[in-house]
N, C-alpha and C. Protein backbone atom coordinates (compact mmCIF):
# COMPACT_ATOMS: atom_id res chain seq x y z
N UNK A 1 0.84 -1.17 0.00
CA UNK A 1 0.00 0.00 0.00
C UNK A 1 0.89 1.24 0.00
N UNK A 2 0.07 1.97 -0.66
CA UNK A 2 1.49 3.17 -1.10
C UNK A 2 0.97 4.53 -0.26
N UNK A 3 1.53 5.00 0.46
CA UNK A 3 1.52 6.62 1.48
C UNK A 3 1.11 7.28 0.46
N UNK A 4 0.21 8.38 0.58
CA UNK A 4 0.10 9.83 0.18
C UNK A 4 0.80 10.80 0.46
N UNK A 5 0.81 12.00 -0.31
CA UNK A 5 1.52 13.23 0.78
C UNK A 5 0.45 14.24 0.47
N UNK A 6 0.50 15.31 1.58
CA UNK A 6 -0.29 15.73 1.53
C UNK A 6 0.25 16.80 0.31
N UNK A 7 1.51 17.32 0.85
CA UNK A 7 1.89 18.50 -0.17
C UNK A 7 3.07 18.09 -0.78
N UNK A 8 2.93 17.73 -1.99
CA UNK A 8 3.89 17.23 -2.98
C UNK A 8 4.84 18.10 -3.58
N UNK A 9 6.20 18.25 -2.95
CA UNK A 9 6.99 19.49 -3.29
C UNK A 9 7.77 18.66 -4.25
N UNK A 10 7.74 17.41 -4.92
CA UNK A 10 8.63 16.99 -5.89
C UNK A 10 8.43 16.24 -6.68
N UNK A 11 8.60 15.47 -7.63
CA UNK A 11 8.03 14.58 -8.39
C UNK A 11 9.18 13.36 -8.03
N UNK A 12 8.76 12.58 -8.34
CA UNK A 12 9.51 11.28 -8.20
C UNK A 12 10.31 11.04 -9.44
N UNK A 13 9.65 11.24 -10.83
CA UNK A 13 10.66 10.86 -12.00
C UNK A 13 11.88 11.75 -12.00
N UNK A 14 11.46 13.26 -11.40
CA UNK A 14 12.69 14.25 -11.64
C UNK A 14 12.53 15.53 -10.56
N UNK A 15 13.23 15.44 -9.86
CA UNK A 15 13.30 16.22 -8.26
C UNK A 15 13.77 17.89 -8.76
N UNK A 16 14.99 17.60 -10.05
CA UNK A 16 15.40 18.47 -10.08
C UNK A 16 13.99 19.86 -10.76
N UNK A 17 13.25 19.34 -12.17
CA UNK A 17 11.94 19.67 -12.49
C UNK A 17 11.51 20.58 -11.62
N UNK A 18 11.20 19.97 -9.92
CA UNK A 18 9.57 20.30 -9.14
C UNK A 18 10.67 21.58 -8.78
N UNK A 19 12.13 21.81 -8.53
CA UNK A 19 13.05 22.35 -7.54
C UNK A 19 12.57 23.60 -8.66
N UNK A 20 13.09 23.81 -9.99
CA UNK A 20 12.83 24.33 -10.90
C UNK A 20 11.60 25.01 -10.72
N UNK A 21 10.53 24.41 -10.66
CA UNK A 21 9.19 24.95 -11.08
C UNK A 21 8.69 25.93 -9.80
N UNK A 22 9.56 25.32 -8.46
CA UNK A 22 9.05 26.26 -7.04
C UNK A 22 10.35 27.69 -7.67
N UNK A 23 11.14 27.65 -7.76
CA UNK A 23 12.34 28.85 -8.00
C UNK A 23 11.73 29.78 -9.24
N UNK A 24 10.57 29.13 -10.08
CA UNK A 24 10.08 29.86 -11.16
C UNK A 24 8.59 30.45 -10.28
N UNK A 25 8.22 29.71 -9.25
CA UNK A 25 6.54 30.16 -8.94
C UNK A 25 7.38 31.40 -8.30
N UNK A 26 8.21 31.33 -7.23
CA UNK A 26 8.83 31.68 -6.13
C UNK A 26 8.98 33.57 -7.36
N UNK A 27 9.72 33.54 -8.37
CA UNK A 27 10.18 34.57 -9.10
C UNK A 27 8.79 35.10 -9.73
N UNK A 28 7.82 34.48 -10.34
CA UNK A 28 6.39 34.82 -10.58
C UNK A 28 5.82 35.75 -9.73
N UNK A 29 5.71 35.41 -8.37
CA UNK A 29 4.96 35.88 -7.27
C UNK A 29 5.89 36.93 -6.76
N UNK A 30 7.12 37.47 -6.61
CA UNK A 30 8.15 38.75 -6.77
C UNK A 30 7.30 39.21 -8.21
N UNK A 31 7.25 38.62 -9.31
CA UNK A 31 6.68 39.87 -10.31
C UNK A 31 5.52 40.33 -10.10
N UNK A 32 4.36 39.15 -9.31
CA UNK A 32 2.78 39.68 -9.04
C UNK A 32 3.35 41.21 -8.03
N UNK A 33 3.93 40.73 -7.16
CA UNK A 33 4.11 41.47 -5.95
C UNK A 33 4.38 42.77 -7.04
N UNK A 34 5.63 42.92 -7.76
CA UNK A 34 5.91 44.17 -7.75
C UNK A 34 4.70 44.61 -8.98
N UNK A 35 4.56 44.34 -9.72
CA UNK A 35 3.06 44.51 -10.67
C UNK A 35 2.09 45.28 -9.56
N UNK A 36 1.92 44.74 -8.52
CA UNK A 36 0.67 45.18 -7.63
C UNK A 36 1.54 46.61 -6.71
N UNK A 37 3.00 46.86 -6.77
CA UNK A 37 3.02 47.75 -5.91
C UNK A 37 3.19 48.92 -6.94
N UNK A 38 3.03 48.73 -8.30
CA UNK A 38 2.96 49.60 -9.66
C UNK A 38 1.25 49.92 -9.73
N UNK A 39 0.65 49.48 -9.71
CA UNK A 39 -0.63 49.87 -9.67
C UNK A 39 -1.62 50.31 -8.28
N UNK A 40 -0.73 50.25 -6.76
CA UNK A 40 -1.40 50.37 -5.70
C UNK A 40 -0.46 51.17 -5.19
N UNK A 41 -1.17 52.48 -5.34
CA UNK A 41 0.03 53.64 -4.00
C UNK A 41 0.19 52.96 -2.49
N UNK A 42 -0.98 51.98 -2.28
CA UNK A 42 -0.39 51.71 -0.90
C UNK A 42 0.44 50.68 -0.25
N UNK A 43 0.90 50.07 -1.32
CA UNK A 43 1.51 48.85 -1.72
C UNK A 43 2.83 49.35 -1.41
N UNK A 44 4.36 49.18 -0.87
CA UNK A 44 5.57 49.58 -1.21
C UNK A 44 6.26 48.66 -1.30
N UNK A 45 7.61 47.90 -2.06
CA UNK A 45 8.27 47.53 -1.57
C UNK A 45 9.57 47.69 -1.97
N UNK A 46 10.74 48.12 -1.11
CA UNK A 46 12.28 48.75 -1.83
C UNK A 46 12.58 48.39 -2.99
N UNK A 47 12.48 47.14 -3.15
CA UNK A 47 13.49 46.90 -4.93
C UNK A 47 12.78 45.51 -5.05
N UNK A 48 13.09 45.06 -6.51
CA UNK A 48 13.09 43.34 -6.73
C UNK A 48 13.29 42.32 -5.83
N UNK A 49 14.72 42.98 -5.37
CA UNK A 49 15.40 41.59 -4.59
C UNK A 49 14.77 41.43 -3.26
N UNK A 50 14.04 42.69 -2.58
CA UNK A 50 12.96 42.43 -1.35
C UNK A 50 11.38 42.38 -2.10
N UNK A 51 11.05 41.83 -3.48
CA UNK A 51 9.93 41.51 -3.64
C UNK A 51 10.49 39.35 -4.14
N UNK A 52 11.44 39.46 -4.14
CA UNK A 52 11.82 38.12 -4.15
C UNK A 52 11.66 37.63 -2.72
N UNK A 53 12.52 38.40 -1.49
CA UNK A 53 12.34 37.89 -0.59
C UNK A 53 11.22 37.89 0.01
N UNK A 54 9.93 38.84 -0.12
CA UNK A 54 8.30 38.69 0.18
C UNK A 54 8.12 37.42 -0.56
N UNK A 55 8.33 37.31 -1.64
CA UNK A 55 7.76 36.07 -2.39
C UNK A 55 8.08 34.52 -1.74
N UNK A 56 9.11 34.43 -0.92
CA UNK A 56 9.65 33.14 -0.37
C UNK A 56 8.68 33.43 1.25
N UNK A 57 8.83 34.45 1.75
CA UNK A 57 7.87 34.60 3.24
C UNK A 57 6.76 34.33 3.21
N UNK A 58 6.05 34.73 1.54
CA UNK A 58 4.60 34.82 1.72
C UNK A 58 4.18 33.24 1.13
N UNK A 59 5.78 32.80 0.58
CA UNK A 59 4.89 31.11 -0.01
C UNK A 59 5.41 30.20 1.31
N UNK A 60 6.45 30.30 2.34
CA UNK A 60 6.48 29.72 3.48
C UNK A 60 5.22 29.47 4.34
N UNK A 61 4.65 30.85 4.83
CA UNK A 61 3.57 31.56 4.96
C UNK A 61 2.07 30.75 4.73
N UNK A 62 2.05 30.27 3.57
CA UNK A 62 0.72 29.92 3.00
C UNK A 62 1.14 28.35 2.77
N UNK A 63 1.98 28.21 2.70
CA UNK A 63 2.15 26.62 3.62
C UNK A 63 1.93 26.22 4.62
N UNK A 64 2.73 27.23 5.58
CA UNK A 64 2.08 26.82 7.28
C UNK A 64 1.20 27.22 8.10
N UNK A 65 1.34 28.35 7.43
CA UNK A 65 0.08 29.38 8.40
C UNK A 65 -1.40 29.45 8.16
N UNK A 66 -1.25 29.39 6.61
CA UNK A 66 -2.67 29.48 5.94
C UNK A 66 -3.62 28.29 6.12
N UNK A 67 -2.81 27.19 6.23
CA UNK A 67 -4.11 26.19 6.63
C UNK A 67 -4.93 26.09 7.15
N UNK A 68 -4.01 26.93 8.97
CA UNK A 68 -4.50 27.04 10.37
C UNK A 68 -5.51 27.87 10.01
N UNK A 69 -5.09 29.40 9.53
CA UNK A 69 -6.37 30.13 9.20
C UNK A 69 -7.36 29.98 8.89
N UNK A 70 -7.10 29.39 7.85
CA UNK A 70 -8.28 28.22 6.88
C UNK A 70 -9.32 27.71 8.23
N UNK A 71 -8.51 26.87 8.71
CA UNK A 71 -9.69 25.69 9.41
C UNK A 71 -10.10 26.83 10.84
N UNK A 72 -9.45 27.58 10.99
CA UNK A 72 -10.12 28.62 12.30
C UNK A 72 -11.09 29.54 12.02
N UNK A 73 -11.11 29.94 10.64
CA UNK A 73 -12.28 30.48 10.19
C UNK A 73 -13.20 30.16 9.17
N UNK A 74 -13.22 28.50 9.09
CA UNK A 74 -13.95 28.24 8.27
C UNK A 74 -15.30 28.39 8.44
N UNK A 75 -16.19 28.70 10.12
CA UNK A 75 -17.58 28.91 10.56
C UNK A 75 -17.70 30.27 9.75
N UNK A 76 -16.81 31.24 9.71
CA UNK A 76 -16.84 32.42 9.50
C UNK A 76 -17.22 32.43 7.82
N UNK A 77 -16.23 31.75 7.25
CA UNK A 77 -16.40 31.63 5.59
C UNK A 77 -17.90 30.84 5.78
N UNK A 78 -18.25 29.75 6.02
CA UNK A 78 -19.46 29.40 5.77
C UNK A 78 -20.75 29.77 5.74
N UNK A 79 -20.72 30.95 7.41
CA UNK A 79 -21.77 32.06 7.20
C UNK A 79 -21.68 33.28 6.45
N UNK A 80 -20.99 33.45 5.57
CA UNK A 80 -20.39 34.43 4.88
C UNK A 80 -20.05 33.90 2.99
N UNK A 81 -20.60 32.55 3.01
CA UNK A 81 -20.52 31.84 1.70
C UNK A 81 -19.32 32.24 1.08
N UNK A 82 -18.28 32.60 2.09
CA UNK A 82 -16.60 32.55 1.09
C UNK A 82 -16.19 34.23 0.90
N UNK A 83 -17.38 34.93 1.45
CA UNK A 83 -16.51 36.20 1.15
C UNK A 83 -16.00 36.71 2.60
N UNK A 84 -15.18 35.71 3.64
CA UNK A 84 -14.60 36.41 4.54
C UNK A 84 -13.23 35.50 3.85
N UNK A 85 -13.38 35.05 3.06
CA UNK A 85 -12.21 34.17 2.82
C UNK A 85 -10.52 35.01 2.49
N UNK A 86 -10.87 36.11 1.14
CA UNK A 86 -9.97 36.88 1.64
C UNK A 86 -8.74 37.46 2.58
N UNK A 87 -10.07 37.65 3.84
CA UNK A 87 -9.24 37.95 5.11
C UNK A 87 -8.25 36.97 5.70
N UNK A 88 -8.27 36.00 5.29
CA UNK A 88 -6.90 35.02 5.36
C UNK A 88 -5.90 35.60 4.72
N UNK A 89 -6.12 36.00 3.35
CA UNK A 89 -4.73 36.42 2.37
C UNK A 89 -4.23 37.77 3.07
N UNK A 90 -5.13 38.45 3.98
CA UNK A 90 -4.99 39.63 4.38
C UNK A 90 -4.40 39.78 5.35
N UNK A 91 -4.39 38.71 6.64
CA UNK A 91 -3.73 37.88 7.79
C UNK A 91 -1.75 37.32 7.05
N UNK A 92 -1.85 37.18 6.22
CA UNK A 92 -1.04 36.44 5.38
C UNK A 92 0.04 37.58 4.60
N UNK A 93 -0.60 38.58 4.04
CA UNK A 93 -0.01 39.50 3.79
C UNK A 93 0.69 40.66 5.04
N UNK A 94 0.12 40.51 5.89
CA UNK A 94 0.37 41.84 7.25
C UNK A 94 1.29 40.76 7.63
N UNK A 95 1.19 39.76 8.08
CA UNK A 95 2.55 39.07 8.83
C UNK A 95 3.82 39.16 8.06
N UNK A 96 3.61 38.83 6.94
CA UNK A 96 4.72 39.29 5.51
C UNK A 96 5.59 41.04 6.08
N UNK A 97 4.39 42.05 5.87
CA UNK A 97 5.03 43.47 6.02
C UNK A 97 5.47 43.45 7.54
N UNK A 98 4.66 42.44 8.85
CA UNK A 98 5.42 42.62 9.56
C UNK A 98 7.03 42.11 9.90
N UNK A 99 7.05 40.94 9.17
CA UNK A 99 8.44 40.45 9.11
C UNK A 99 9.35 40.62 8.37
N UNK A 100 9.02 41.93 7.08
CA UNK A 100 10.01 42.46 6.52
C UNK A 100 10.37 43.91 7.34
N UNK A 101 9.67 43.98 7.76
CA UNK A 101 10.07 45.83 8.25
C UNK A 101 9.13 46.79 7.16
N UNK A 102 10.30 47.51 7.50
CA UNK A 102 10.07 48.60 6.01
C UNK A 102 10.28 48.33 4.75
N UNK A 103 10.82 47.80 4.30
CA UNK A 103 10.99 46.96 2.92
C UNK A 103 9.48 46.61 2.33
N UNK A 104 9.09 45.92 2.98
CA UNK A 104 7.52 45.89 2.45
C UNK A 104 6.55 46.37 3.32
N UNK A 105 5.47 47.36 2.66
CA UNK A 105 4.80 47.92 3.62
C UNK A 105 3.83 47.57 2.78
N UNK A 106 2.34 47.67 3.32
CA UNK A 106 0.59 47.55 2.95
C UNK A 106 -0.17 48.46 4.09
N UNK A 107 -0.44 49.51 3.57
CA UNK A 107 -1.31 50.13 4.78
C UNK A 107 -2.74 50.07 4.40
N UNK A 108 -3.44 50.31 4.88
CA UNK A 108 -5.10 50.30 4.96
C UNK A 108 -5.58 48.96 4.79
N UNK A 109 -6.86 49.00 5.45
CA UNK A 109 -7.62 47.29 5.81
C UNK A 109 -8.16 47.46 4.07
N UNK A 110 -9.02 48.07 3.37
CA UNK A 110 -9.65 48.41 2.27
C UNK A 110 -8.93 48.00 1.51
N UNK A 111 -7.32 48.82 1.48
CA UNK A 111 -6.54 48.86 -0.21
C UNK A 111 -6.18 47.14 0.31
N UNK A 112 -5.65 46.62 1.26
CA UNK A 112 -5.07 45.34 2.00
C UNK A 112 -6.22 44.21 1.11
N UNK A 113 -7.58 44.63 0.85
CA UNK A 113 -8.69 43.91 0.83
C UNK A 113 -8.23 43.65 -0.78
N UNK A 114 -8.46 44.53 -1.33
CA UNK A 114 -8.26 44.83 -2.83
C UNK A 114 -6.99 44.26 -3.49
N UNK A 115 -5.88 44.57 -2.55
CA UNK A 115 -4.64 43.66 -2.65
C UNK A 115 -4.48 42.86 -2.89
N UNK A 116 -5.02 42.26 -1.78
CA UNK A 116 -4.80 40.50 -1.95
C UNK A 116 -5.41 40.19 -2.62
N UNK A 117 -6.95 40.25 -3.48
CA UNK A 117 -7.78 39.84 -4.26
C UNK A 117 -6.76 39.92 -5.47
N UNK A 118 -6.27 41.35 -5.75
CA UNK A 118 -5.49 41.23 -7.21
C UNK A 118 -4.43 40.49 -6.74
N UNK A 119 -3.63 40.48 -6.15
CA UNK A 119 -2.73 39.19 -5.99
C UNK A 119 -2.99 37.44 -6.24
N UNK A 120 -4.10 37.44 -5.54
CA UNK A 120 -4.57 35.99 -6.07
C UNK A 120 -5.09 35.63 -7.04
N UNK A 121 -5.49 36.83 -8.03
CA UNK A 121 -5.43 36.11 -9.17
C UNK A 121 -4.54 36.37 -10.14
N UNK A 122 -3.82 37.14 -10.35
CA UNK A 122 -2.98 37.91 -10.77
C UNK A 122 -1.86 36.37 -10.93
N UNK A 123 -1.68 35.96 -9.70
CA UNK A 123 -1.06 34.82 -9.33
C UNK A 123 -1.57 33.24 -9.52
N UNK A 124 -2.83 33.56 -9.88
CA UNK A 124 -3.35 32.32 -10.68
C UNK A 124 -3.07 32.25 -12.01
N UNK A 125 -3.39 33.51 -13.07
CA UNK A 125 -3.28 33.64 -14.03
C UNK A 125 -1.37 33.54 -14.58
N UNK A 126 -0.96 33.49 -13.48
CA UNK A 126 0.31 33.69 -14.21
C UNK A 126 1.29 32.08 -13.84
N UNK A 127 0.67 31.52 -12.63
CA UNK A 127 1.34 30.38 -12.34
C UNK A 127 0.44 29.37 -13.49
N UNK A 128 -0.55 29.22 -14.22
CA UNK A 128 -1.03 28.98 -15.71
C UNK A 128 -0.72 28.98 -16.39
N UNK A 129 0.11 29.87 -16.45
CA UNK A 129 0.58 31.02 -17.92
C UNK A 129 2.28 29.93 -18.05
N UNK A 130 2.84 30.38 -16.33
CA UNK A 130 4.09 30.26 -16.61
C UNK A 130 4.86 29.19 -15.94
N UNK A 131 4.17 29.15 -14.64
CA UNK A 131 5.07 28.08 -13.67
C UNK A 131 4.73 26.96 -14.00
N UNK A 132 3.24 26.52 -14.55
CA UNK A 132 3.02 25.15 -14.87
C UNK A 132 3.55 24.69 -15.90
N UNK A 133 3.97 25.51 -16.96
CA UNK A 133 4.83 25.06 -18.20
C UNK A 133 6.13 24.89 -18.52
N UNK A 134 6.79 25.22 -17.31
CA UNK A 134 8.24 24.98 -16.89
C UNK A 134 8.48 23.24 -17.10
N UNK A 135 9.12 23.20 -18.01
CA UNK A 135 9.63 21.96 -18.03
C UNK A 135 8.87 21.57 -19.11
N UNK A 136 8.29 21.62 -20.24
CA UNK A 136 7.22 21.29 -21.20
C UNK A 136 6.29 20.02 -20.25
N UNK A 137 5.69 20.47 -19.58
CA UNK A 137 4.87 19.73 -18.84
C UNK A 137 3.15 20.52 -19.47
């Protein structure tokens, strides 16, 4: 009988591939990031190389943290049919600006709201576009 995993960070035929395809999502999500701090005055963050390093905090981040969120406010999403759901990415993003400092900042609950919405898809559309095709897969 063969184990599952829950979160599959590799493939079995080729390790090097999955290593590839996280170092390409990882650089994707630095371009969502800085894309979104080009179109949102309230968005900041110093340069590339601290929207690279948001990009590794905020996918650490939504590995470990986001689950918990997930299942602690799922009463909340359910009476709310999914539109408190957000406020996870929003929880997710503020721990980010708090653990960069000043380097990355997000002020207001509103623009924070709007944020993360264009981030998540912004970041759907582009891990589609780009991270899944890494490797002619």
């Amino acid at each position: 009988m063969e184990k599952t995993r829950i979160y599959k960070l590799y493939n079995d035929d080729d390790p090097k591939l999955d290593l590839l395809q996280i170092a390409v999502g990882i650089v994707v999500y630095a371009l969502v990031l800085y894309i979104a701090q080009g179109i949102f005055a309230k968005l900041y963050i110093k340069s590339f190389m601290y929207a690279i390093i948001a990009a590794v905090i905020l996918s650490v981040l939504n590995y470990t943290v986001k689950p918990l969120l997930i299942y602690w406010t799922l009463p909340l999403n359910i009476l709310t049919f999914g539109i408190a759901y957000p406020i996870v990415n929003i929880i997710i993003l503020k721990l980010c600006d708090f653990l960069m400092g000043s380097a990355f900042n997000i002020s207001g609950f509103f623009s924070m709201f709007i944020i993360a919405i264009f981030i998540s898809v912004m970041r759907i559309i582009f891990d589609n576009l780009i991270t899944k095709n890494v490797g002619g897969r």
